[in-house]
Protein backbone atom coordinates (compact mmCIF):
# COMPACT_ATOMS: atom_id res chain seq x y z
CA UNK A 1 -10.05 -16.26 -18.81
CA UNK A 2 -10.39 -19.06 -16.55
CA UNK A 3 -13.54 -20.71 -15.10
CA UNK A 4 -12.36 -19.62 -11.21
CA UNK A 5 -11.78 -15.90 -13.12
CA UNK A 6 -15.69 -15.87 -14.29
CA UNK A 7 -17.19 -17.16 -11.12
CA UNK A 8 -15.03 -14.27 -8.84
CA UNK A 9 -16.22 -11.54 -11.48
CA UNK A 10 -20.06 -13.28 -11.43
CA UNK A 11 -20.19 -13.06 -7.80
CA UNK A 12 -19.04 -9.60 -7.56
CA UNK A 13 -22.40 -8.13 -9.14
CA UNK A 14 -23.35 -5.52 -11.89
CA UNK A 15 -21.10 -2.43 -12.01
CA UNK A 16 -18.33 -4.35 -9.92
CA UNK A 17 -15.02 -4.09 -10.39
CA UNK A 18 -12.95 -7.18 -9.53
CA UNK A 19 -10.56 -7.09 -6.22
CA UNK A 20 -7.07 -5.95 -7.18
CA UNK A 21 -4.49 -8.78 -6.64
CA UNK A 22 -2.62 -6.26 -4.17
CA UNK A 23 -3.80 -2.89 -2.53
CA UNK A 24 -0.64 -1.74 -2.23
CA UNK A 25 0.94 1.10 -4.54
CA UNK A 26 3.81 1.50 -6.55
CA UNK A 27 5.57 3.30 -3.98
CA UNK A 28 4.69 1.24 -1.25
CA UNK A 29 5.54 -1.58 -3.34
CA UNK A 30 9.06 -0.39 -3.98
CA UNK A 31 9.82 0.19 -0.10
CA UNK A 32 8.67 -3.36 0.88
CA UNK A 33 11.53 -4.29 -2.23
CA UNK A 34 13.83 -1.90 -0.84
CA UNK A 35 13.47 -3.66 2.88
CA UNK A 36 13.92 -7.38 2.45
CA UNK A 37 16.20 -6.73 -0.35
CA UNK A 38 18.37 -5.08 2.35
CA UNK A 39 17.98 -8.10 4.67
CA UNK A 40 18.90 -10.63 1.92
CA UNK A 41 21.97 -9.24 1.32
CA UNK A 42 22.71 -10.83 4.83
CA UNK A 43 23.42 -14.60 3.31
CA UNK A 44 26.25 -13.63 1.17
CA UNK A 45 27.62 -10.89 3.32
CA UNK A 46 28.40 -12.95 6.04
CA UNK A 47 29.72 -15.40 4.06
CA UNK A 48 32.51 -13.73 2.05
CA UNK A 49 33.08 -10.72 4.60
CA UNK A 50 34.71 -13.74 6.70
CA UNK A 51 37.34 -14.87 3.98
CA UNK A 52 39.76 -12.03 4.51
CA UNK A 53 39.73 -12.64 8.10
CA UNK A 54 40.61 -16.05 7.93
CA UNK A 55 44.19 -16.02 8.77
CA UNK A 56 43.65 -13.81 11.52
CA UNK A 57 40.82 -15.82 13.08
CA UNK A 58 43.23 -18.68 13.15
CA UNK A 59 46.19 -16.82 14.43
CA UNK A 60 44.12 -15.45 17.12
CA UNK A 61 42.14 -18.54 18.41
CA UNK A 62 45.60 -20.97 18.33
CA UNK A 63 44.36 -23.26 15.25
CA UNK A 64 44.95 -24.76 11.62
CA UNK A 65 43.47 -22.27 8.31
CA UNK A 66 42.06 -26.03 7.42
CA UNK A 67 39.60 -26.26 11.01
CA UNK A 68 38.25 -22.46 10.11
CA UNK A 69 37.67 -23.55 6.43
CA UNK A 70 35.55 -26.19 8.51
CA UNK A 71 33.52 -23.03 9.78
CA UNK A 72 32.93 -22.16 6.34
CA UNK A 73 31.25 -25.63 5.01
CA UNK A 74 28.91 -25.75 8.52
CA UNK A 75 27.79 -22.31 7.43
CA UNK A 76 26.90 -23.77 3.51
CA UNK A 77 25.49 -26.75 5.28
CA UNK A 78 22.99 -25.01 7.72
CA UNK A 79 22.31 -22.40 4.59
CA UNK A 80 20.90 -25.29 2.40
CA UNK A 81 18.85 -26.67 5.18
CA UNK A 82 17.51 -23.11 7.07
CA UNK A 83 15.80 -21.79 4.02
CA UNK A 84 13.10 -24.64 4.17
CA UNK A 85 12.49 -24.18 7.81
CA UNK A 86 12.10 -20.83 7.43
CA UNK A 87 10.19 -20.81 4.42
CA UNK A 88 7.66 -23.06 5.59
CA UNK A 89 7.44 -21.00 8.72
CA UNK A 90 6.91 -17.68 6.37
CA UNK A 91 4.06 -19.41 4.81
CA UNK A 92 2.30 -20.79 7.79
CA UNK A 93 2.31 -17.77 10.33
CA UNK A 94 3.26 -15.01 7.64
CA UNK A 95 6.15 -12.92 6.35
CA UNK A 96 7.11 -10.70 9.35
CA UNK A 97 7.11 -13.33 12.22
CA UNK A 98 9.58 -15.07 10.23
CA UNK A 99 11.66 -12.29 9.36
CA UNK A 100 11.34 -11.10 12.77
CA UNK A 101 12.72 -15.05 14.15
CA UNK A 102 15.58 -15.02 11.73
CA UNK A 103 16.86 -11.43 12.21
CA UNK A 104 16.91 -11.55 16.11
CA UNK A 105 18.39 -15.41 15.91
CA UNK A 106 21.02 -13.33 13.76
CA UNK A 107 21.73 -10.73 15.27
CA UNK A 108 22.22 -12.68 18.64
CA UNK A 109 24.56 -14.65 16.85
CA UNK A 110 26.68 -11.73 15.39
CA UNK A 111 26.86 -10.33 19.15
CA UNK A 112 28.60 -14.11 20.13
CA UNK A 113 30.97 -14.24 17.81
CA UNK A 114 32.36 -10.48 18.13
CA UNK A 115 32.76 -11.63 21.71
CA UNK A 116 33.55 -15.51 21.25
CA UNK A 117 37.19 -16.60 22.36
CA UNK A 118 36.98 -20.56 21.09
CA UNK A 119 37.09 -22.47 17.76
CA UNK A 120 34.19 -24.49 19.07
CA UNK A 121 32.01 -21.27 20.45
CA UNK A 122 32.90 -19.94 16.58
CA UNK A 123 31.77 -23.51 14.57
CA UNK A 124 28.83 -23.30 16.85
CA UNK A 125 27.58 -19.54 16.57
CA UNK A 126 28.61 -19.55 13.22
CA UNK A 127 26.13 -22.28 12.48
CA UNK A 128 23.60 -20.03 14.35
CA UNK A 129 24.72 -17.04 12.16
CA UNK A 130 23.86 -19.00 8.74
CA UNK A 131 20.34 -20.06 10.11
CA UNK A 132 19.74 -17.05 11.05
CA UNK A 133 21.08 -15.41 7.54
CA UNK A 134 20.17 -17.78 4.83
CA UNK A 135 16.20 -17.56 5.49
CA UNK A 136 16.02 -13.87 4.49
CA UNK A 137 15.79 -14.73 0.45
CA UNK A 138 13.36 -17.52 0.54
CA UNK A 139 10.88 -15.30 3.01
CA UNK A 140 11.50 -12.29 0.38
CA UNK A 141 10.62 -14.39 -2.24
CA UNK A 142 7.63 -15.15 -1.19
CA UNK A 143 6.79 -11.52 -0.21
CA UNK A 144 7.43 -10.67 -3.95
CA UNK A 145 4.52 -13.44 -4.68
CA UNK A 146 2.75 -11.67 -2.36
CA UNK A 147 2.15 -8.44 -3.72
CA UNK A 148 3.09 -8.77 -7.39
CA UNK A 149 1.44 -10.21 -10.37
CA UNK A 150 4.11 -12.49 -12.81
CA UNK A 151 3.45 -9.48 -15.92
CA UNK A 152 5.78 -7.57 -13.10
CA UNK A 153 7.58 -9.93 -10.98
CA UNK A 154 10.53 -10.26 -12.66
CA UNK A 155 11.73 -6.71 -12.35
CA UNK A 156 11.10 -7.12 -8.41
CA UNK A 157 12.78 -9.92 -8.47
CA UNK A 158 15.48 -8.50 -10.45
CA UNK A 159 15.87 -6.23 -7.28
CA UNK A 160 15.36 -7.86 -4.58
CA UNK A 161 18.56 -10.59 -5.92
CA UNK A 162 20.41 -6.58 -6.32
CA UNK A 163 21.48 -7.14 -2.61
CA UNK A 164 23.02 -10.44 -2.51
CA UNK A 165 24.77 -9.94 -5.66
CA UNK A 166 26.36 -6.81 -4.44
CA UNK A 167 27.51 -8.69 -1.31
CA UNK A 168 30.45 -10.99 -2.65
CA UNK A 169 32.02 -8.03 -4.04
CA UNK A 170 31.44 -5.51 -1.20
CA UNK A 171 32.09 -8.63 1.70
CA UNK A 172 36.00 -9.22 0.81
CA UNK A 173 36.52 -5.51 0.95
CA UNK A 174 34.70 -4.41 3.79
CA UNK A 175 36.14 -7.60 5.61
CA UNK A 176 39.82 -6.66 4.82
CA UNK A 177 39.31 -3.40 6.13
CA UNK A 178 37.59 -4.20 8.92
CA UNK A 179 40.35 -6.69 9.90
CA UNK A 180 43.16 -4.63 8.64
CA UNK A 181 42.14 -1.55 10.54
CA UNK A 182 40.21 -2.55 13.70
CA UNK A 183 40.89 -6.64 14.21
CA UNK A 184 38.38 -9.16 12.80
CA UNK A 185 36.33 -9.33 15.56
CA UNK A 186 34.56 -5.85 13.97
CA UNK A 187 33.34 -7.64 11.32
CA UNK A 188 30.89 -9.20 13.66
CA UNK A 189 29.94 -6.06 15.46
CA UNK A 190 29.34 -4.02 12.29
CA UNK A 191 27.12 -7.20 11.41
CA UNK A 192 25.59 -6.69 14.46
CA UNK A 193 24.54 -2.76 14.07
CA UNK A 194 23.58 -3.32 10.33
CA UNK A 195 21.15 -6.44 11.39
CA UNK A 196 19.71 -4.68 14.07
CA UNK A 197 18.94 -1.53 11.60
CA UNK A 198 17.30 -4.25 9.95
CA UNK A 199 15.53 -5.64 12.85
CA UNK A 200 13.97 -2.41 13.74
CA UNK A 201 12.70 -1.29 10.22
CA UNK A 202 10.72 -4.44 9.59
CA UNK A 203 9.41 -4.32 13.22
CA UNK A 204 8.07 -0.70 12.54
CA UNK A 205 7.66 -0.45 8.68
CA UNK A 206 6.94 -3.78 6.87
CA UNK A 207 3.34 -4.82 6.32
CA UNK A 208 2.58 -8.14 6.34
CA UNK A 209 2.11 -9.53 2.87
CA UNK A 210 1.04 -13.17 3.72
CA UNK A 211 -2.04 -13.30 1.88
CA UNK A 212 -3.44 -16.23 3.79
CA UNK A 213 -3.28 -14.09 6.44
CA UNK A 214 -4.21 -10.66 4.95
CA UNK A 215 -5.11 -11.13 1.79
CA UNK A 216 -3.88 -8.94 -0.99
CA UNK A 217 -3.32 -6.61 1.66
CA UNK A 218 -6.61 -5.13 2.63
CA UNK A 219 -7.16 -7.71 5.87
CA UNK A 220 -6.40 -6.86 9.23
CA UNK A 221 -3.04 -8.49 11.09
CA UNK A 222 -2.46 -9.24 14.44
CA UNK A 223 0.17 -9.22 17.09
CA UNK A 224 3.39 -10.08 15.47
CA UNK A 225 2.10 -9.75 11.82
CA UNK A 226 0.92 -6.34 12.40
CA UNK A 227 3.40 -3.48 12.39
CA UNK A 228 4.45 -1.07 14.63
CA UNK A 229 3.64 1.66 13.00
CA UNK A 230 0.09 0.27 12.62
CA UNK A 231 -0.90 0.32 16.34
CA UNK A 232 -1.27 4.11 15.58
CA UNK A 233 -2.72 4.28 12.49
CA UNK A 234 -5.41 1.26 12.46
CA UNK A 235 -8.41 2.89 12.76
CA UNK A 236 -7.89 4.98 9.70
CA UNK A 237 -6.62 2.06 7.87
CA UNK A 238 -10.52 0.50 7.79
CA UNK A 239 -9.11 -2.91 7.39
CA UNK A 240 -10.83 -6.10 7.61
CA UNK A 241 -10.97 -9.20 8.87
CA UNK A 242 -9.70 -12.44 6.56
CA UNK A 243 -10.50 -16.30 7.35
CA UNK A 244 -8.14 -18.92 6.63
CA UNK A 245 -9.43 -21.25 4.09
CA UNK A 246 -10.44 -23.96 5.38
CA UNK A 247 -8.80 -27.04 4.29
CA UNK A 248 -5.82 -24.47 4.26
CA UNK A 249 -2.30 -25.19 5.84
CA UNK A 250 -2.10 -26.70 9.08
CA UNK A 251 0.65 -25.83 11.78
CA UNK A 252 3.02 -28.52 11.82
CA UNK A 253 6.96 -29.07 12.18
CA UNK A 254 8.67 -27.75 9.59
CA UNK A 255 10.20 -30.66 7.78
CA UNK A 256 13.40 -29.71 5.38
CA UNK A 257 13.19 -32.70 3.44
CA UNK A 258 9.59 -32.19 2.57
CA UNK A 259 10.32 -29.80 -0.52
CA UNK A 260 12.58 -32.46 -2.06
CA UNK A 261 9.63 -33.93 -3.75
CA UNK A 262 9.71 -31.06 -6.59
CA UNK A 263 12.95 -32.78 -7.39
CA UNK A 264 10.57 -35.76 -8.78
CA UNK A 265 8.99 -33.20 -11.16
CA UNK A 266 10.96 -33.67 -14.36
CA UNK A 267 10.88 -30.00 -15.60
CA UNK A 268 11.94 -28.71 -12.14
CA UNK A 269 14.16 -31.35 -11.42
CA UNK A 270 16.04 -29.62 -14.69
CA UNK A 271 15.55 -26.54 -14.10
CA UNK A 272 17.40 -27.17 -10.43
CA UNK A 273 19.85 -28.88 -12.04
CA UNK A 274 20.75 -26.13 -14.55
CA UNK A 275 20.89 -23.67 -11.11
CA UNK A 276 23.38 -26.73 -9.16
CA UNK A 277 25.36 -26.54 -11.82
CA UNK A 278 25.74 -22.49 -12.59
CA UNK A 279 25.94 -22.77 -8.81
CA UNK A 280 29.15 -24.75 -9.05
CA UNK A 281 30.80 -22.42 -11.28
CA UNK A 282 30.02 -19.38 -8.63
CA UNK A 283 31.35 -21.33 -6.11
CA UNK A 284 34.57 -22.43 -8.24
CA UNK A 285 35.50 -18.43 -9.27
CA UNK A 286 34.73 -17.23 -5.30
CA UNK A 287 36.13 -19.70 -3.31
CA UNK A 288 39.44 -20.28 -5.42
CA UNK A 289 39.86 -16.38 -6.56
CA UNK A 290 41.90 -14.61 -3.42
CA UNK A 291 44.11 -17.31 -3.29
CA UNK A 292 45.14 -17.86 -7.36
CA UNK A 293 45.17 -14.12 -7.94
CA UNK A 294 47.79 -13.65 -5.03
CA UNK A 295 49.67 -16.66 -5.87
CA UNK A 296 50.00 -15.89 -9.44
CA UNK A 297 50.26 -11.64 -9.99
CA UNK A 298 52.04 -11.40 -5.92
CA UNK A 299 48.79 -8.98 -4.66
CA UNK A 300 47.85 -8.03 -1.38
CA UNK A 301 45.21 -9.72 0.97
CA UNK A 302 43.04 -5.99 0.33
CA UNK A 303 44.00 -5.66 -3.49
CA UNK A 304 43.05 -9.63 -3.59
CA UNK A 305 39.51 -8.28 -2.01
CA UNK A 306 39.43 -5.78 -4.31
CA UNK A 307 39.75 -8.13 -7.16
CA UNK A 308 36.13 -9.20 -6.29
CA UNK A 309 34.56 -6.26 -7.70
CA UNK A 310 34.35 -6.81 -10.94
CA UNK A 311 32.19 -10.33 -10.50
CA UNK A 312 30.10 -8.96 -8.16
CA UNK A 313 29.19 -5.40 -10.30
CA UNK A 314 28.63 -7.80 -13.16
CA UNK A 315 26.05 -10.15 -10.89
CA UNK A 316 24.28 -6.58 -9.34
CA UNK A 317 23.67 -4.89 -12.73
CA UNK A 318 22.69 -8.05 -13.95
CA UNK A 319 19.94 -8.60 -11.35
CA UNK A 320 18.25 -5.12 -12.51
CA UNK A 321 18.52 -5.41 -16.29
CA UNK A 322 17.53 -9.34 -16.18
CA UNK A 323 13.92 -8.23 -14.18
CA UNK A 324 12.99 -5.79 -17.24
CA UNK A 325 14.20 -8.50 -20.08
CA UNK A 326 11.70 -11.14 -18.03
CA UNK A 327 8.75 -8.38 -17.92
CA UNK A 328 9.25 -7.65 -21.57
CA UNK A 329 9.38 -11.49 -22.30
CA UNK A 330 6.18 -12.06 -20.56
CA UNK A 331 4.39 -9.14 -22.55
CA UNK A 332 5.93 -10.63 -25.81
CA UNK A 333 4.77 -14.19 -25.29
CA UNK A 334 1.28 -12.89 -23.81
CA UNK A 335 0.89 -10.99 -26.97
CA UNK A 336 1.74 -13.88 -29.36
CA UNK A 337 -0.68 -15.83 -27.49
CA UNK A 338 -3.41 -13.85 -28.01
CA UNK A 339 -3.58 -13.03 -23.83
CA UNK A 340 -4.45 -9.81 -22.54
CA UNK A 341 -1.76 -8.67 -19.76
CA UNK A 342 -4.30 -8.12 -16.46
CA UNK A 343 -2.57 -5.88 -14.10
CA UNK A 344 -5.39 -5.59 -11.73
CA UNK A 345 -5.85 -9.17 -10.97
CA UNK A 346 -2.96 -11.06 -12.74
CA UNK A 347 -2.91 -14.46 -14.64
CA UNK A 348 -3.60 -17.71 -14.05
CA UNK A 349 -0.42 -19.27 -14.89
CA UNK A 350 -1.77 -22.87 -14.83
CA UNK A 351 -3.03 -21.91 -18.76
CA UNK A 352 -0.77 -19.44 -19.64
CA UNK A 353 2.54 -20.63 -21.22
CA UNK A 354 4.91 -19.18 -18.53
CA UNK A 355 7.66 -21.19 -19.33
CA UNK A 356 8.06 -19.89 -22.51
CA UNK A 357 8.30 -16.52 -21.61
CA UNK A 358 10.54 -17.34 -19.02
CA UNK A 359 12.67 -19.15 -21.56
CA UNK A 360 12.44 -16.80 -23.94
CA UNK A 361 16.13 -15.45 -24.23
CA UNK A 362 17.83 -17.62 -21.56
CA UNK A 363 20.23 -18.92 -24.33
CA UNK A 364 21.97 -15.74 -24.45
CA UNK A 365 22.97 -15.79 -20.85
CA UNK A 366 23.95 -19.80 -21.16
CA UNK A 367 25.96 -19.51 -23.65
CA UNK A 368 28.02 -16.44 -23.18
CA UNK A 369 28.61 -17.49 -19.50
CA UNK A 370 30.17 -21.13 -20.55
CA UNK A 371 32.83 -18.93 -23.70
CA UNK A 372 33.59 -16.64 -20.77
CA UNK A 373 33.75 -19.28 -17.96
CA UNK A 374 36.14 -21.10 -19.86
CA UNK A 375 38.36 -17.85 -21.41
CA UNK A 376 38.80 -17.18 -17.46
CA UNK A 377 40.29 -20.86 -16.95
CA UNK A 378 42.53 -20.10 -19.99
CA UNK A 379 43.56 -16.77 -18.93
CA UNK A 380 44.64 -17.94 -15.25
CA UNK A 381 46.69 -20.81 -16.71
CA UNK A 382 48.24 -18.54 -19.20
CA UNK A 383 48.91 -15.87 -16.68
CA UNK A 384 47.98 -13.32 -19.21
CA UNK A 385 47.66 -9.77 -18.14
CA UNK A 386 45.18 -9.08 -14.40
CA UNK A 387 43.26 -7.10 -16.88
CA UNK A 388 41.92 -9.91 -19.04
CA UNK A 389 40.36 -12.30 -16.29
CA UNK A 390 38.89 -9.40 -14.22
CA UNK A 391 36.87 -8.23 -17.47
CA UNK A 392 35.67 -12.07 -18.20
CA UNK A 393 35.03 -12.10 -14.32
CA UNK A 394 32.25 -9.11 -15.08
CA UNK A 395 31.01 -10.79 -18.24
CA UNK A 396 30.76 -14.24 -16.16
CA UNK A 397 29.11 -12.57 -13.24
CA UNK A 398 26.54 -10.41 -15.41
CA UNK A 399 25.49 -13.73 -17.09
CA UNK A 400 25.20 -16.46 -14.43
CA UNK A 401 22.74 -13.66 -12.31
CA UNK A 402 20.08 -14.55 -15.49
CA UNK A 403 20.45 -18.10 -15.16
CA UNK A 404 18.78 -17.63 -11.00
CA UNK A 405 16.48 -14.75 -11.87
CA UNK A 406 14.50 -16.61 -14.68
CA UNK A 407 14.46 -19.73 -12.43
CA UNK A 408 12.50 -18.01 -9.99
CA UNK A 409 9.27 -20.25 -9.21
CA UNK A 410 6.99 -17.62 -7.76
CA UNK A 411 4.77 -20.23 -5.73
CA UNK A 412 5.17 -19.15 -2.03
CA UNK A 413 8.69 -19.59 0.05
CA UNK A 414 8.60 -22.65 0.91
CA UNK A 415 8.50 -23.71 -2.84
CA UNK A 416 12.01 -21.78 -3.78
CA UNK A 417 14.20 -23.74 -0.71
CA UNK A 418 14.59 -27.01 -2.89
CA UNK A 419 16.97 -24.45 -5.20
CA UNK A 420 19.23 -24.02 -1.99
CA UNK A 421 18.87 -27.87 -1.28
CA UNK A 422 20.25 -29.25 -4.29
CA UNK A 423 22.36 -25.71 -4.91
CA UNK A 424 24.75 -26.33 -1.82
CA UNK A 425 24.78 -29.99 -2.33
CA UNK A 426 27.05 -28.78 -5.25
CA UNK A 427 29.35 -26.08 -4.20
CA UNK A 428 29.79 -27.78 -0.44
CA UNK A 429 32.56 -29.84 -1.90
CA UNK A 430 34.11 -27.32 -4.20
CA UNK A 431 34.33 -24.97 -1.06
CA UNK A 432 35.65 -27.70 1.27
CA UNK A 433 38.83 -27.86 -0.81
CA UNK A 434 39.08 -24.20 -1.91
């Protein structure tokens, strides 16, 4: 127990019990999960839902497949810059403001490009769509800080990273529909209903977790960090009022470059290194898969979407199984060390070794993702049977999910953008020439 730990249960008197670390219950828990998971799927989504439309977009608007690849890099270039914005915006005025900004800026921007009839009006608003997109996971990581101790987060980590990993395997299909059956510019307009689902759940149903703001849930939010739904129901709620720290965070411009100083740490600077280059290799098999598989076995644009499935079931299963594996590390290693796992209140990881229970059985994942990386490459050149790559394609995308999950720093929004800094810096060029 830490010296902070003693003083906090000193001050709380004889017969106290100590605050929980979140008020909120397992149920209530899961829904908040179960909402900005759904709005992080966003990112991806609108990212490989527009590769099937590609030829059509061009066809339609009079220009080269090369100038709407551009559209494509602009989109990974404003996703590896948005998240720190937005993260740093999550953390200063709380989760739902930001989630709030990003969804409407979205949504807007799905509504211009259903109607858009330029390239430039699509480079532009597709810009606008990635800000507006690529802020959803940092903001939902830091609502998983928020309400979760680290004995559990893995597991809601584990599904909150279900949604995006779904998305590059759902995106190609839904996109060739869509394109096939109604014109690409649907695409964009079923965007736009799904987003503005979105829009109106977390306006009405998410709490705000921001515990500068409300603590571990029990203090009272206002205007835009309180909820709909809580207008009615406030006066039965009994909650109170929390004051900023002082010496807290001051409002200030939100500067993207600022997080690049956890690069100078040298365990994080490898740990973002391992994720840039995993990273690299999800980039290679997405970008580059469409186009070899219906080069080399003759398929169709929608059985070429198709072929994404396997990659993407791999990553989503991945995401769920990988959360439980990190909880049980955590016990493990908190058991070997002689540490007592404290639900109520959780653990100071300063002194606990959480690095070794987040380490614990990354090898596995490492390793089998480089054998089946590289019996992919083989299998491609070899032009072996479609059967052979798409079940290495599973393997590969149940194993590189791991490799994110367990790099997950838990510290706040803000902190997890440098991972989408140094992340895009590698798969921009890969993408460029895909």
């Amino acid at each position: 127990m830490t010296t902070e730990q003693s003083e906090n249960e000193e001050s709380l008197g004889p017969g106290s019990h100590p605050e929980p670390y979140s008020i909120f219950t397992p149920v209530q828990k899961r829904w908040i999960i179960f909402m900005i998971a759904s709005t992080s799927v966003f990112s991806p989504l609108s990212s490989f839902i527009y590769y099937p439309a590609i030829s059509s977009i061009a066809r339609d608007l009079d220009v080269s497949v090369e100038l709407i690849n551009i559209t494509i890099t602009s989109y990974m270039i404003v996703s590896g810059i948005a998240p720190a914005i937005v993260g740093d915006i999550a953390d200063i005025f709380g989760r739902r403001p930001a989630y709030i900004l990003i969804l409407t800026v979205y949504l807007a921007a799905n509504l211009g490009l259903g109607a858009q009839k330029s390239y430039s009006a699509l480079l532009i608003l597709r810009m606008v769509q990635s800000f507006g997109s690529s802020g959803t996971i940092s903001v939902a990581y830091g609502v998983v800080a928020d309400i979760s101790i680290p004995a559990e987060r893995g597991s809601y980590v584990g599904a909150v990273l279900c949604g995006p990993n779904v998305a590059p395997s759902l995106g190609p299909v839904l996109g060739g529909v869509l394109a096939e059956q109604a014109g690409w510019r649907w695409i964009f307009w079923f965007l736009s209903v799904v987003s503005g689902v979105c829009l109106a759940s977390i306006l009405v149903f998410l709490p705000e977790t921001a515990r500068q703001i409300v603590g571990n849930g029990s203090g009272e939010a206002k205007c835009l960090n309180r909820r709909f739904l809580e207008y009615l129901t406030a006066k039965k709620l009994g909650r109170t009022k929390i004051e900023r720290q002082k010496g807290g965070r001051r409002l200030h411009v939100p500067n993207p470059i600022t997080c690049l100083k956890v690069l100078f740490y040298k365990d994080t600077f490898l740990i973002v290194l391992i994720n840039a280059v995993f990273y690299t290799t999800y980039c290679c098999v997405q970008a580059s898969l469409a186009s070899l598989v219906i080069d080399i076995y003759h398929l169709t644009e929608l059985q070429a979407g198709l072929i994404y499935l396997p990659f993407g079931s791999g990553c989503a299963l991945a995401a769920y199984l990988t959360g439980r594996v990190m909880d049980r590390d955590f016990r493990v290693t908190a058991k070997l060390r002689g540490v007592p796992v404290e639900k109520a209140r959780g653990h100071d990881v300063v002194s606990f070794p959480i690095e070794e229970a987040r380490f614990r059985s990354i090898w596995i994942p490492i390793a089998v993702s480089v054998a089946s990386t590289t019996g992919y490459g083989w299998s491609l050149d070899r032009e072996v049977h479609l059967a052979i790559p798409l079940i290495l394609q599973f393997f590969m995308g149940f194993m590189i999910s791991p490799v994110f999950n367990v790099s997950y720093p838990g510290h706040g929004a803000s902190v997890e953008t440098v991972n989408s800094h140094t992340s895009i810096s590698a798969g921009v060029p890969i993408r460029s020439q895909a």
